[in-house]
N, C-alpha and C. Protein backbone atom coordinates (compact mmCIF):
# COMPACT_ATOMS: atom_id res chain seq x y z
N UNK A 1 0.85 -1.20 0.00
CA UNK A 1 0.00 0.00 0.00
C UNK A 1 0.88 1.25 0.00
N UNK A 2 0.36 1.83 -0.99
CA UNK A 2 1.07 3.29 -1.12
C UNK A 2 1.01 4.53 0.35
N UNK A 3 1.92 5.34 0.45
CA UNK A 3 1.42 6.50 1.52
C UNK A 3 1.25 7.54 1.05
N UNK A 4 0.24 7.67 1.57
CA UNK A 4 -0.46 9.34 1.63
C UNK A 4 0.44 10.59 1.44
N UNK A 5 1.46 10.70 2.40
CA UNK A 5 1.89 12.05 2.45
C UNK A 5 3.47 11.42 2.88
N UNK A 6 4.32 12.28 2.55
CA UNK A 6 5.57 12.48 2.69
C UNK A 6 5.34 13.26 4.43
N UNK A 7 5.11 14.58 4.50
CA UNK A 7 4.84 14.65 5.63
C UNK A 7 3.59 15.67 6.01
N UNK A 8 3.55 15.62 7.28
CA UNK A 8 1.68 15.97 7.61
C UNK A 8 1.56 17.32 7.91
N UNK A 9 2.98 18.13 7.76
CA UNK A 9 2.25 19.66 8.33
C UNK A 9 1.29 20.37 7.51
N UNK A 10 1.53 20.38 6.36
CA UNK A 10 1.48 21.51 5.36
C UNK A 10 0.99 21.04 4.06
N UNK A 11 0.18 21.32 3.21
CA UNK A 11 -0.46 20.81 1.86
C UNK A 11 0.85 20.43 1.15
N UNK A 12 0.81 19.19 -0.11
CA UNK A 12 1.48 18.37 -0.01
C UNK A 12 1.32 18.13 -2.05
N UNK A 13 2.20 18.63 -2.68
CA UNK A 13 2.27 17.94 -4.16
C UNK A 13 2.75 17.30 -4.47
N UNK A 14 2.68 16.18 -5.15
CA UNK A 14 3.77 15.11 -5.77
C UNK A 14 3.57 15.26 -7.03
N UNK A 15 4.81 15.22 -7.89
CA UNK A 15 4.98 15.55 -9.44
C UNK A 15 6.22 14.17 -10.05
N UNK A 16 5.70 14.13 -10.77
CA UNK A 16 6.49 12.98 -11.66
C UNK A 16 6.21 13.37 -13.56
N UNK A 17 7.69 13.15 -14.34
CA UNK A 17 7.29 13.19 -15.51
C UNK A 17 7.27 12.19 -16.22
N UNK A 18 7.23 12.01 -17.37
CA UNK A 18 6.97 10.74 -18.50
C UNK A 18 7.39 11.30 -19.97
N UNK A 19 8.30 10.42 -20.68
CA UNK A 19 8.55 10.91 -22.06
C UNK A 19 10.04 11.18 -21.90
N UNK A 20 10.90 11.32 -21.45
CA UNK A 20 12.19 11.68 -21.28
C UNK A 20 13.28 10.78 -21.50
N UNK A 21 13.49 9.62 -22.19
CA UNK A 21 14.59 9.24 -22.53
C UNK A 21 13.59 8.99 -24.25
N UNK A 22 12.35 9.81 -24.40
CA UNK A 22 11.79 9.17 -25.86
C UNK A 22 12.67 10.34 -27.06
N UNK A 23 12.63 9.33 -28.23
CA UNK A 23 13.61 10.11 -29.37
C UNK A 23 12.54 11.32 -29.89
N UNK A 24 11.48 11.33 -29.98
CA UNK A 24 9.77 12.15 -30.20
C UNK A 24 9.42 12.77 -29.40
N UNK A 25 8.08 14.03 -29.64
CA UNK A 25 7.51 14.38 -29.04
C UNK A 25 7.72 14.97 -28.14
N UNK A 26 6.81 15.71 -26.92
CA UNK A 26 7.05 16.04 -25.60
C UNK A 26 7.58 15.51 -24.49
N UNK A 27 8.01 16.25 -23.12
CA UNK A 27 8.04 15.37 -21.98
C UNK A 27 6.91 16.40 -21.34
N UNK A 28 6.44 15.33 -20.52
CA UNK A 28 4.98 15.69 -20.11
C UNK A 28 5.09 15.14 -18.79
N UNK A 29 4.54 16.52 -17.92
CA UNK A 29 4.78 16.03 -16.54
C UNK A 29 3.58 16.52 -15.86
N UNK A 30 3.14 16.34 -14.52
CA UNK A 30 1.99 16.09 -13.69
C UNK A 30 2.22 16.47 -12.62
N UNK A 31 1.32 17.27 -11.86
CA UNK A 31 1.19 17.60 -10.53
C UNK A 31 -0.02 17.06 -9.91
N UNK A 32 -0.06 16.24 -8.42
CA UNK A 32 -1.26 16.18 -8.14
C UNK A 32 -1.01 16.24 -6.50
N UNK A 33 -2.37 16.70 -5.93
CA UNK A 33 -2.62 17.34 -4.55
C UNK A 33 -3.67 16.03 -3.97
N UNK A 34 -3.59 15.18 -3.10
CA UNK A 34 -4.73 14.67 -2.30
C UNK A 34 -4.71 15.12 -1.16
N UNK A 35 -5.61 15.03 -0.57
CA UNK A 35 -6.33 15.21 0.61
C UNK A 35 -5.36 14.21 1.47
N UNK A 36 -4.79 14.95 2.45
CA UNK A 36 -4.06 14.36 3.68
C UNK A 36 -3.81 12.60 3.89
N UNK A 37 -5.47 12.50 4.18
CA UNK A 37 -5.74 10.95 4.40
C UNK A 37 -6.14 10.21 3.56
N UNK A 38 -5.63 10.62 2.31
CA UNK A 38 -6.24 9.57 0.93
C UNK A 38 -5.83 8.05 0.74
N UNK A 39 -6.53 7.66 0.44
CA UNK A 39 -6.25 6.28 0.13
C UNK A 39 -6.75 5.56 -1.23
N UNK A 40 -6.25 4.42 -1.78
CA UNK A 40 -6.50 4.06 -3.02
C UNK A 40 -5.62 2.92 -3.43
N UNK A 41 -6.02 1.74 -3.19
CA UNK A 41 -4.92 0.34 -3.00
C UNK A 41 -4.35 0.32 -4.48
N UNK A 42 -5.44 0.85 -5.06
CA UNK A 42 -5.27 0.21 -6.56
C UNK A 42 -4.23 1.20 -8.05
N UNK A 43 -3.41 2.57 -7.16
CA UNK A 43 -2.48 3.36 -7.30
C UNK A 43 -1.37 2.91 -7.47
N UNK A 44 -0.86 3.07 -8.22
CA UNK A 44 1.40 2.35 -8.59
C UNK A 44 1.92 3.39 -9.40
N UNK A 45 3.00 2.97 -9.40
CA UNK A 45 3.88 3.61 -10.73
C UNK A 45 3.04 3.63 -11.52
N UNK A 46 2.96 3.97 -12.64
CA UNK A 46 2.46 3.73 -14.33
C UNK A 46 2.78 2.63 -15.04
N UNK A 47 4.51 2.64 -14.55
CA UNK A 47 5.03 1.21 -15.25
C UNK A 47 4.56 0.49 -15.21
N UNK A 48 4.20 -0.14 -13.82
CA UNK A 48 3.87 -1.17 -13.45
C UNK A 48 2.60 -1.89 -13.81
N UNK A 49 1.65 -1.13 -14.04
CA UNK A 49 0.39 -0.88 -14.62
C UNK A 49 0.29 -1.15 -15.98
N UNK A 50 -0.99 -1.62 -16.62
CA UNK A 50 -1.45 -1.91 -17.87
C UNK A 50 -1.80 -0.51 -18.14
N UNK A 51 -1.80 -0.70 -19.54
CA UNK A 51 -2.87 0.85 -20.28
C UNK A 51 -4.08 0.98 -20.10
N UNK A 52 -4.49 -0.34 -19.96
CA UNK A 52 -5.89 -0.21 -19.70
C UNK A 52 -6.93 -0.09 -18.34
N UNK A 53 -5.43 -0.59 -17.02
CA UNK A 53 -5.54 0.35 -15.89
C UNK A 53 -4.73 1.61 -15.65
N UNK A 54 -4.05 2.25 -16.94
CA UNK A 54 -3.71 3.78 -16.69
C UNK A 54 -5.23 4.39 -16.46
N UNK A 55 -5.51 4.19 -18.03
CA UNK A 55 -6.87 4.55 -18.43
C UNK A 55 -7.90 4.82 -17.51
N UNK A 56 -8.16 3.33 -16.98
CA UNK A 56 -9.32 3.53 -15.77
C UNK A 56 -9.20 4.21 -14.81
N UNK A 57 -7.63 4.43 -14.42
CA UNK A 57 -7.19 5.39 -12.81
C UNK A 57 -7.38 6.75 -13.46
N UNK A 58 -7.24 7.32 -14.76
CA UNK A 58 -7.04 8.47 -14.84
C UNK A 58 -8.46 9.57 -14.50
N UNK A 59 -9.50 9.29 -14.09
CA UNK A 59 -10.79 9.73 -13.68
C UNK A 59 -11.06 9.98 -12.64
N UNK A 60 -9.91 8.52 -11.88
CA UNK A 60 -10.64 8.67 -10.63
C UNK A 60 -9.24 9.46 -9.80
N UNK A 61 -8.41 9.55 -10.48
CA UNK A 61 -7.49 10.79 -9.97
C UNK A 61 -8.03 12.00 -10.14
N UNK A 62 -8.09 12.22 -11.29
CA UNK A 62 -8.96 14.01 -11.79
C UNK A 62 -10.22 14.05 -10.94
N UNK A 63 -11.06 13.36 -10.79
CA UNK A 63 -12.36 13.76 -9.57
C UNK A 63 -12.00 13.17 -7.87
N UNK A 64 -10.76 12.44 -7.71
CA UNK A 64 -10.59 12.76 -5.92
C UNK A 64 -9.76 13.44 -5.61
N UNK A 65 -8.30 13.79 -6.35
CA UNK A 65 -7.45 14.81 -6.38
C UNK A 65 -8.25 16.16 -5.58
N UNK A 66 -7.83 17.19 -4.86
CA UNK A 66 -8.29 18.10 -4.56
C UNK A 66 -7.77 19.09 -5.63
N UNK A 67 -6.60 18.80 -6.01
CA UNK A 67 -5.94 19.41 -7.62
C UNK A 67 -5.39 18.72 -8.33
N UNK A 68 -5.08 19.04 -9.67
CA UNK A 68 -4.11 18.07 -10.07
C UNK A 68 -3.87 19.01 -11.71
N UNK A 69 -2.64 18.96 -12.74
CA UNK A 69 -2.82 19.55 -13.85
C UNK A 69 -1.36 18.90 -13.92
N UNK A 70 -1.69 18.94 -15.41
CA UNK A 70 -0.52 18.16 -16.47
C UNK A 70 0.01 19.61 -17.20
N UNK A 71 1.60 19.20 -18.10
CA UNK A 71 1.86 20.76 -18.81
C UNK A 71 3.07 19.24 -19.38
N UNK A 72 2.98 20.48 -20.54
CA UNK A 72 4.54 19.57 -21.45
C UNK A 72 5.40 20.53 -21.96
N UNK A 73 6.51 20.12 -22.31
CA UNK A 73 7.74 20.92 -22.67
C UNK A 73 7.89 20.64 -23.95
N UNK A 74 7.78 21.30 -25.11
CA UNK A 74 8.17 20.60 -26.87
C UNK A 74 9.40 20.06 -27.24
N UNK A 75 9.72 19.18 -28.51
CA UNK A 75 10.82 18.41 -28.75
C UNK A 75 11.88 20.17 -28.91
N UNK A 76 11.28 21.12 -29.30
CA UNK A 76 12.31 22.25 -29.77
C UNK A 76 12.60 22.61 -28.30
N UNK A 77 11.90 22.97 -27.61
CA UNK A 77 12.21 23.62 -26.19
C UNK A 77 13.66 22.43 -25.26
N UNK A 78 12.94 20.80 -25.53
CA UNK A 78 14.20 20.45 -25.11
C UNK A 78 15.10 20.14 -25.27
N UNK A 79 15.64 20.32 -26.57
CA UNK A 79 16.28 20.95 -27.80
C UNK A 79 17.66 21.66 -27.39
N UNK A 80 16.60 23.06 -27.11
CA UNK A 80 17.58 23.96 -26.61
C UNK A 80 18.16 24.52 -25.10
N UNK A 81 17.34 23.34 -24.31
CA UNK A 81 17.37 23.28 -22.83
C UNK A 81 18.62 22.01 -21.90
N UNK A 82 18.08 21.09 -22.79
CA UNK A 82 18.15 19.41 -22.35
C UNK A 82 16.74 19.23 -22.08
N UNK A 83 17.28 17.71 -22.34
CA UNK A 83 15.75 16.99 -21.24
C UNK A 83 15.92 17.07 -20.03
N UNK A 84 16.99 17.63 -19.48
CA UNK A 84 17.06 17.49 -17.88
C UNK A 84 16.10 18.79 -17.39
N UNK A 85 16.57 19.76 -17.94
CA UNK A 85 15.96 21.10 -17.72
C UNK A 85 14.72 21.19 -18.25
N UNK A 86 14.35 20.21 -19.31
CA UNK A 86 12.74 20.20 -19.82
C UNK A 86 12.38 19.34 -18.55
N UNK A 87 12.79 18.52 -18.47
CA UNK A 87 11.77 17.79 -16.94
C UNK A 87 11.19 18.81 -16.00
N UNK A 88 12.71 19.36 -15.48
CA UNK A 88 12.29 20.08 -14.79
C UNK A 88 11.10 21.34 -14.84
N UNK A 89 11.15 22.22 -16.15
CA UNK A 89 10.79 22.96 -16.09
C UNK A 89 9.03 22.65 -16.96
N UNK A 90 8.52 20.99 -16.90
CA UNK A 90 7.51 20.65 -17.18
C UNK A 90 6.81 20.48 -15.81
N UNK A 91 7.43 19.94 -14.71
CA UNK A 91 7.03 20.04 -13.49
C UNK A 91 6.60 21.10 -12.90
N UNK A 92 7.34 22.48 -13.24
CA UNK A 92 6.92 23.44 -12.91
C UNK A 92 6.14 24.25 -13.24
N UNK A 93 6.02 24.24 -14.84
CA UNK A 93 4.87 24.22 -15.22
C UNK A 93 3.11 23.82 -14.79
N UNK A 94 3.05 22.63 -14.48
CA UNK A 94 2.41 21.45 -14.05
C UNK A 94 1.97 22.42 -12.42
N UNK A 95 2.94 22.90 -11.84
CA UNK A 95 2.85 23.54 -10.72
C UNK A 95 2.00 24.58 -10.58
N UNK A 96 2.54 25.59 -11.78
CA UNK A 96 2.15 26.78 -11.89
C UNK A 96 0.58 26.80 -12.30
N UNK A 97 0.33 25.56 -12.66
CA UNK A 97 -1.49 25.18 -12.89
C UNK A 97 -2.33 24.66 -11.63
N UNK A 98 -1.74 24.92 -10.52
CA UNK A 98 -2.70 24.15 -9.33
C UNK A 98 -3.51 24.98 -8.97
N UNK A 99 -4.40 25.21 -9.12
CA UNK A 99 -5.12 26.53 -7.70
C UNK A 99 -5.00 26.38 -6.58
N UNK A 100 -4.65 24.81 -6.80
CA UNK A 100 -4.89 24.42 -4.23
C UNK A 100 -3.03 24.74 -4.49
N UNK A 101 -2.29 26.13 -3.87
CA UNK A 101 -0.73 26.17 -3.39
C UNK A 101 -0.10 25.36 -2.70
N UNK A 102 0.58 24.18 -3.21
CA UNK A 102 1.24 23.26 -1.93
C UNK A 102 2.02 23.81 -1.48
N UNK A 103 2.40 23.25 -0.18
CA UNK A 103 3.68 24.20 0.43
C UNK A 103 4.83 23.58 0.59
N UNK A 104 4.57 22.13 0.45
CA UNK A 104 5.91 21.05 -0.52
C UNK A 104 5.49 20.11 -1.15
N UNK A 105 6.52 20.22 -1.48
CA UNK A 105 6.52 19.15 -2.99
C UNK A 105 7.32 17.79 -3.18
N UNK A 106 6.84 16.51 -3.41
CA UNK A 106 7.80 15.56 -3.05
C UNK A 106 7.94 15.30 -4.87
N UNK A 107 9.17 14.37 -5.22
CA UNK A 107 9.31 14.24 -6.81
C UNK A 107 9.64 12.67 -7.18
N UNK A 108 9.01 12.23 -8.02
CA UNK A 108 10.13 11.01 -8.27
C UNK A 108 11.56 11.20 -8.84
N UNK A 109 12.60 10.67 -8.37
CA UNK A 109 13.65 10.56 -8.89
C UNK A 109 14.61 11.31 -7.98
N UNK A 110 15.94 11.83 -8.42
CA UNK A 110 17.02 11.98 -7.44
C UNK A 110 17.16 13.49 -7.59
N UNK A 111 16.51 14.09 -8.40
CA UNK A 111 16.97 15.74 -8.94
C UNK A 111 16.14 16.42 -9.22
N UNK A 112 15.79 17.81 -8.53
CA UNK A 112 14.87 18.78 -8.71
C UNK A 112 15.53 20.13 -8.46
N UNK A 113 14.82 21.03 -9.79
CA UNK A 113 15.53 22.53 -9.16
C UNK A 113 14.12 23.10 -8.73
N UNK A 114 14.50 23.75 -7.42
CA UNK A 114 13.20 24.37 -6.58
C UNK A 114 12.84 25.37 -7.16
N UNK A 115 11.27 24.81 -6.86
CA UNK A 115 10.34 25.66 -7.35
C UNK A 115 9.77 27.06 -6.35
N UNK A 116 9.76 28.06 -6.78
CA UNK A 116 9.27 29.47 -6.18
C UNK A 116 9.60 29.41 -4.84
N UNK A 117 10.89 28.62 -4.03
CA UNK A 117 11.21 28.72 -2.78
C UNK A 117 10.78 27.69 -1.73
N UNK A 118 9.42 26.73 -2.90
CA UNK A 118 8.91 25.83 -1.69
C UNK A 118 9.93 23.99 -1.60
N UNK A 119 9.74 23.82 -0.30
CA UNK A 119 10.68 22.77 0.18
C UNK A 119 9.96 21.67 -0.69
N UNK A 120 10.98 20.70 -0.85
CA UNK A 120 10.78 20.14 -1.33
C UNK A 120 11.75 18.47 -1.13
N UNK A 121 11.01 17.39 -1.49
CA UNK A 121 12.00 16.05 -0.86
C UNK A 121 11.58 15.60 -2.75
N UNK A 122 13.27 14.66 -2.98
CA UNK A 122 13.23 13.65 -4.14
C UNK A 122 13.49 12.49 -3.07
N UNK A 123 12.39 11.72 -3.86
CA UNK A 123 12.23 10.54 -3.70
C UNK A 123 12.55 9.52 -5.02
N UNK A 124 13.54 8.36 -4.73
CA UNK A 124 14.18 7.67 -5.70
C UNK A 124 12.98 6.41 -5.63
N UNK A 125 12.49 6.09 -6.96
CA UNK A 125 10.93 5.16 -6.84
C UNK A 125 10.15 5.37 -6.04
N UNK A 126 9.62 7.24 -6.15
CA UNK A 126 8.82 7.80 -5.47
C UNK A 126 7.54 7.12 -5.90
N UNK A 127 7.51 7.12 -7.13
CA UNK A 127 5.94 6.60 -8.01
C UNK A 127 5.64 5.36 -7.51
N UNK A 128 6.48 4.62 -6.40
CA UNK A 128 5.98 3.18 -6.32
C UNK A 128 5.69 3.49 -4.53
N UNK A 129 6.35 4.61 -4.46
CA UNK A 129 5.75 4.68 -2.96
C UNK A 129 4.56 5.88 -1.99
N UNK A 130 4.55 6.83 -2.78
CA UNK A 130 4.02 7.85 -2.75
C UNK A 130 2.42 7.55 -3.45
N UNK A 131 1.22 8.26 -2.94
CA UNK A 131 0.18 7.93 -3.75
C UNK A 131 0.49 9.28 -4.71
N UNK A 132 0.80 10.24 -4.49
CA UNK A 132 0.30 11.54 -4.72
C UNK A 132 1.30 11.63 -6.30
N UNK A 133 2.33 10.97 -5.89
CA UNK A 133 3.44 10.73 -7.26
C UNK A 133 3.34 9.48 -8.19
N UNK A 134 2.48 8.83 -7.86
CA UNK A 134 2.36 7.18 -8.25
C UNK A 134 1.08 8.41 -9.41
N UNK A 135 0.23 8.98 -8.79
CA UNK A 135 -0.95 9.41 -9.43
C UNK A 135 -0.60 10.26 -10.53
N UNK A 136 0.56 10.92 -10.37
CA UNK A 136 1.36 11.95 -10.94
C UNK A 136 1.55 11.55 -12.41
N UNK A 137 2.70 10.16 -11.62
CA UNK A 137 3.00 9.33 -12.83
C UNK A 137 1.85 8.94 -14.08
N UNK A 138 0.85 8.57 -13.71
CA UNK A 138 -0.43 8.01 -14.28
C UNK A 138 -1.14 8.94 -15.27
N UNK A 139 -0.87 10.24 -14.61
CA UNK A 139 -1.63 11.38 -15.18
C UNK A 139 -0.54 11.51 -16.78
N UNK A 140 0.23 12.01 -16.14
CA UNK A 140 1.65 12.34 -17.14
C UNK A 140 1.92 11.15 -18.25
N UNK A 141 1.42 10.28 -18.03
CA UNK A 141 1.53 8.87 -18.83
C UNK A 141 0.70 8.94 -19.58
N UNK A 142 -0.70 9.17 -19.10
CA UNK A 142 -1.51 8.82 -20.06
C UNK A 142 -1.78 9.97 -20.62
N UNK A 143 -1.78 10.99 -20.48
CA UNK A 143 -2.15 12.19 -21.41
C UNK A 143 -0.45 12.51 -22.89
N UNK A 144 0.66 11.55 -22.18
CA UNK A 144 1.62 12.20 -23.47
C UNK A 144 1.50 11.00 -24.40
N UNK A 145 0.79 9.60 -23.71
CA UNK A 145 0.07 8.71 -25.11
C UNK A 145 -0.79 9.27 -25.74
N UNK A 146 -1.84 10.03 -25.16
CA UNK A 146 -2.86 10.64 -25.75
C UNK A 146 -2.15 11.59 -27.38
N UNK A 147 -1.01 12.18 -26.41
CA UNK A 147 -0.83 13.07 -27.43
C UNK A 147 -0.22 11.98 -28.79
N UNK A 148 1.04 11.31 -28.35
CA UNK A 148 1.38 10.94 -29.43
C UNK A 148 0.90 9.94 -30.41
N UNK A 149 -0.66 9.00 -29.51
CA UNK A 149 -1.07 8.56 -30.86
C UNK A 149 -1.98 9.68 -31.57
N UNK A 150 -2.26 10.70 -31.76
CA UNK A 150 -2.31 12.01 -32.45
C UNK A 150 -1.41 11.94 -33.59
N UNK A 151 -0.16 12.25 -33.10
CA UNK A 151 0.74 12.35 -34.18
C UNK A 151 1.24 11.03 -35.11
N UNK A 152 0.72 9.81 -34.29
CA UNK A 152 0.59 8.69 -35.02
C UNK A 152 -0.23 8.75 -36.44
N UNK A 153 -1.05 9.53 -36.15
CA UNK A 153 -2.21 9.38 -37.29
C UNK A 153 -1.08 10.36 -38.50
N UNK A 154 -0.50 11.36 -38.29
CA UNK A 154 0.33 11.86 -39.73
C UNK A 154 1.60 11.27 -40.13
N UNK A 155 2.00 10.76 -38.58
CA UNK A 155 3.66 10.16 -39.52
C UNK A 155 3.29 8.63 -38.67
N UNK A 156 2.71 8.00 -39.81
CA UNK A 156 2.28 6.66 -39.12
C UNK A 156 3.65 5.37 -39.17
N UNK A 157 4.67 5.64 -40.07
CA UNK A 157 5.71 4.62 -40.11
C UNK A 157 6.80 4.87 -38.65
N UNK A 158 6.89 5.78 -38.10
CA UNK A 158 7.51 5.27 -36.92
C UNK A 158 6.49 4.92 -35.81
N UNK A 159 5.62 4.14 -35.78
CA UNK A 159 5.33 3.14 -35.08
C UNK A 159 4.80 3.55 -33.91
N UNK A 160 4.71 5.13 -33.95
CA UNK A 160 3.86 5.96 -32.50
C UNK A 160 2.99 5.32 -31.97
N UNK A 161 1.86 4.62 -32.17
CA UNK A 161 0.58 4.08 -31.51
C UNK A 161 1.59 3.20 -30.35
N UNK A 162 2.49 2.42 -30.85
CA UNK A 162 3.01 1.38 -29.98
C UNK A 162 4.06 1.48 -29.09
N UNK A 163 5.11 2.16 -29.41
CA UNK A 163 6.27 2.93 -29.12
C UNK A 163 6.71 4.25 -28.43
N UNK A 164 5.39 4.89 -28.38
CA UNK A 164 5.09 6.56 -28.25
C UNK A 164 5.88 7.15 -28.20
N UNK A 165 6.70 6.94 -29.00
CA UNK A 165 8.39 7.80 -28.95
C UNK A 165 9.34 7.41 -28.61
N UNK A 166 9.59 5.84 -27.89
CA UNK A 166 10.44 5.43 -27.41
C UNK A 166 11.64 5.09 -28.34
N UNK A 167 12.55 4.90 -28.53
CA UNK A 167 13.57 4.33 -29.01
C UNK A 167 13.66 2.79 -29.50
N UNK A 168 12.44 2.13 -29.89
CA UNK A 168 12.61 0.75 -30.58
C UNK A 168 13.47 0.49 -31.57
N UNK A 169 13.70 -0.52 -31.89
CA UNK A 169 14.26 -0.46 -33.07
C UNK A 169 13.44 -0.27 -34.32
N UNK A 170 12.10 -0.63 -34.48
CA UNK A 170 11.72 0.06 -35.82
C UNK A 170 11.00 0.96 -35.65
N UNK A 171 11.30 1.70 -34.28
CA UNK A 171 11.67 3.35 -34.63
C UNK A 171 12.91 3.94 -35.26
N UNK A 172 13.70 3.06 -34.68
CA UNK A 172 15.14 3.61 -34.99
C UNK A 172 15.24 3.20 -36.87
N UNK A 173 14.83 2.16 -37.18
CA UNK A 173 15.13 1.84 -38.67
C UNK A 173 13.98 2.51 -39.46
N UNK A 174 12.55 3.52 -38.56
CA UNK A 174 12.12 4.23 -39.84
C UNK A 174 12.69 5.77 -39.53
N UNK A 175 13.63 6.19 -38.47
CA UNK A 175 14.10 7.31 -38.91
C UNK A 175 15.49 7.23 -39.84
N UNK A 176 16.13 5.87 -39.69
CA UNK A 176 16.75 6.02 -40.92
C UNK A 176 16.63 5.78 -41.94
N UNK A 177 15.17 5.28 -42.23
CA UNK A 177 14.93 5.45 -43.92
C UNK A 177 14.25 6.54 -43.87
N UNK A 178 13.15 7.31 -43.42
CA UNK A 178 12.32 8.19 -43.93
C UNK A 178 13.22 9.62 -43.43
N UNK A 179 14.37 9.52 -42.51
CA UNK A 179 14.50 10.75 -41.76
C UNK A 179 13.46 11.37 -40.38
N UNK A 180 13.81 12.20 -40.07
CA UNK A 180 13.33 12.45 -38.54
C UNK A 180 11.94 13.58 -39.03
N UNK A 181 10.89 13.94 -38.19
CA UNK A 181 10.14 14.31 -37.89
C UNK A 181 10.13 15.42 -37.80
N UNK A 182 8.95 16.66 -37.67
CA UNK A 182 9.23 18.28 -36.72
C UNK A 182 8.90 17.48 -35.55
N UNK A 183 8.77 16.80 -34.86
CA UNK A 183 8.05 16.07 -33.54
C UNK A 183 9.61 15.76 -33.05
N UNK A 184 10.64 14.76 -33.60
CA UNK A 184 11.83 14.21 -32.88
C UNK A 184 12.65 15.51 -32.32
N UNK A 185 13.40 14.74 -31.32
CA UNK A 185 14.41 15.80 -30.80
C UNK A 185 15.76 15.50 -31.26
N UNK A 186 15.78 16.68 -32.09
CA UNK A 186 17.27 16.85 -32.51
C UNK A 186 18.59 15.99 -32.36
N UNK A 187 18.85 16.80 -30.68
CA UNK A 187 19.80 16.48 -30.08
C UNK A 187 19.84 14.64 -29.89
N UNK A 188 19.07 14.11 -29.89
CA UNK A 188 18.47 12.46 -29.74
C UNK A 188 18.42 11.98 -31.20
N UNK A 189 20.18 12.23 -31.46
CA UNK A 189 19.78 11.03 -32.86
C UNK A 189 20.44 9.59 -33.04
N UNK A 190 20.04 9.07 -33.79
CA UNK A 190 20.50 7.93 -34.17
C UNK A 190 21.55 8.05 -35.36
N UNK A 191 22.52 7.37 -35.14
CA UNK A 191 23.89 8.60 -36.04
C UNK A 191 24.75 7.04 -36.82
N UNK A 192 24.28 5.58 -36.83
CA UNK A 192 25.04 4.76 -37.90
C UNK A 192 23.37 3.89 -37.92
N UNK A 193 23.67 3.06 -39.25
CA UNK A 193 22.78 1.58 -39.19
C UNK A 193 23.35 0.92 -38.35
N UNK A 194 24.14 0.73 -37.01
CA UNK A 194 23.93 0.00 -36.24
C UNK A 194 23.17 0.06 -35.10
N UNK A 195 22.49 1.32 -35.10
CA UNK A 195 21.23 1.20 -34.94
C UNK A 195 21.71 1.87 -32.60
N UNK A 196 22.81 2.47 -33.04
CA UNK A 196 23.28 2.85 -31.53
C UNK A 196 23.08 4.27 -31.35
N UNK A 197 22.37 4.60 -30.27
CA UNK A 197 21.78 5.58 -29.47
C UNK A 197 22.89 6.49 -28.80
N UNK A 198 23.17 7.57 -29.26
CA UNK A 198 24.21 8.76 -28.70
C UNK A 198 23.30 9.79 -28.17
């Protein structure tokens, strides 16, 4: 069973992103706020989870959440940033959309640059322990599939519906026959037919 809160003084956000080691598209990240004493057995990572229980959790996050809002960073923005600094600055984004103000913020993973001064804890496999970041995860997951089977429908040979940007290999073998996308990120190319990731 997941926990509620990192800690009990003070309103409480957990943010996690999704999309960040993909060669496509956005990274898309999530903020969400529960209520102190929330509970919900049936909350995890995203990973861990089917699509078709992303799907079903994503409702019942958006109507028990007391807040919650998604934001994404474009393949150009992290481009000229990194993806490190697009994570970050999709989270904060994601932030800057809450109406309920948390007054900390817990994160998955090992690295965060603080947001507007408020404290904040990284948590390393926060999404598997946290509800509030597990939910995060879920949100951020399923809305940057949303997006990219979208873009599936115009550039249908790299394999978006299935892959959503990830680095497969017949992703990797239709950007080297057709060439890359306005959607791929630049800096994320695939640079011989042996098909190796720089």
């Amino acid at each position: 069973m997941l926990l509620s809160t990192f800690q009990h003084d003070v309103m409480e956000a957990g943010c996690d992103e999704a999309g960040r080691g993909c060669l496509a598209g956005p990274v898309f990240a999530a903020a969400v706020v529960f209520p102190p004493d929330y509970c919900n057995a049936l909350l995890n990572d995203s990973k861990q989870l089917s699509e078709k229980k992303r799907m079903a959790l994503r409702p019942v996050i958006e109507e028990e959440a007391l807040d919650f809002a998604v934001a994404s960073v474009s393949a150009e923005e992290i481009d000229n940033i990194n993806i490190l600094n697009a994570s970050y600055l999709a989270m904060h984004r994601a932030l800057d959309q809450l109406q309920t103000k948390a007054a900390y913020i817990i994160v998955d993973g090992n690295r965060f640059k603080a947001y507007q001064n408020i404290p904040h804890q990284c948590i390393i496999k926060g999404d598997g322990k946290y509800l509030s970041i597990a939910a995060a995860s879920i949100l951020a997951k399923t809305y940057r599939d949303e997006y990219m089977h979208n873009l599936a429908n115009e550039f249908p040979y790299y394999d978006w519906l299935s892959n959503k940007g990830y680095p497969t290999i017949k992703h990797r073998n239709a950007i080297l026959q057709h060439g890359i996308s306005p959607y791929h990120r630049k800096t994320f190319r695939v640079t011989d037919p042996q098909l190796k990731l720089f």
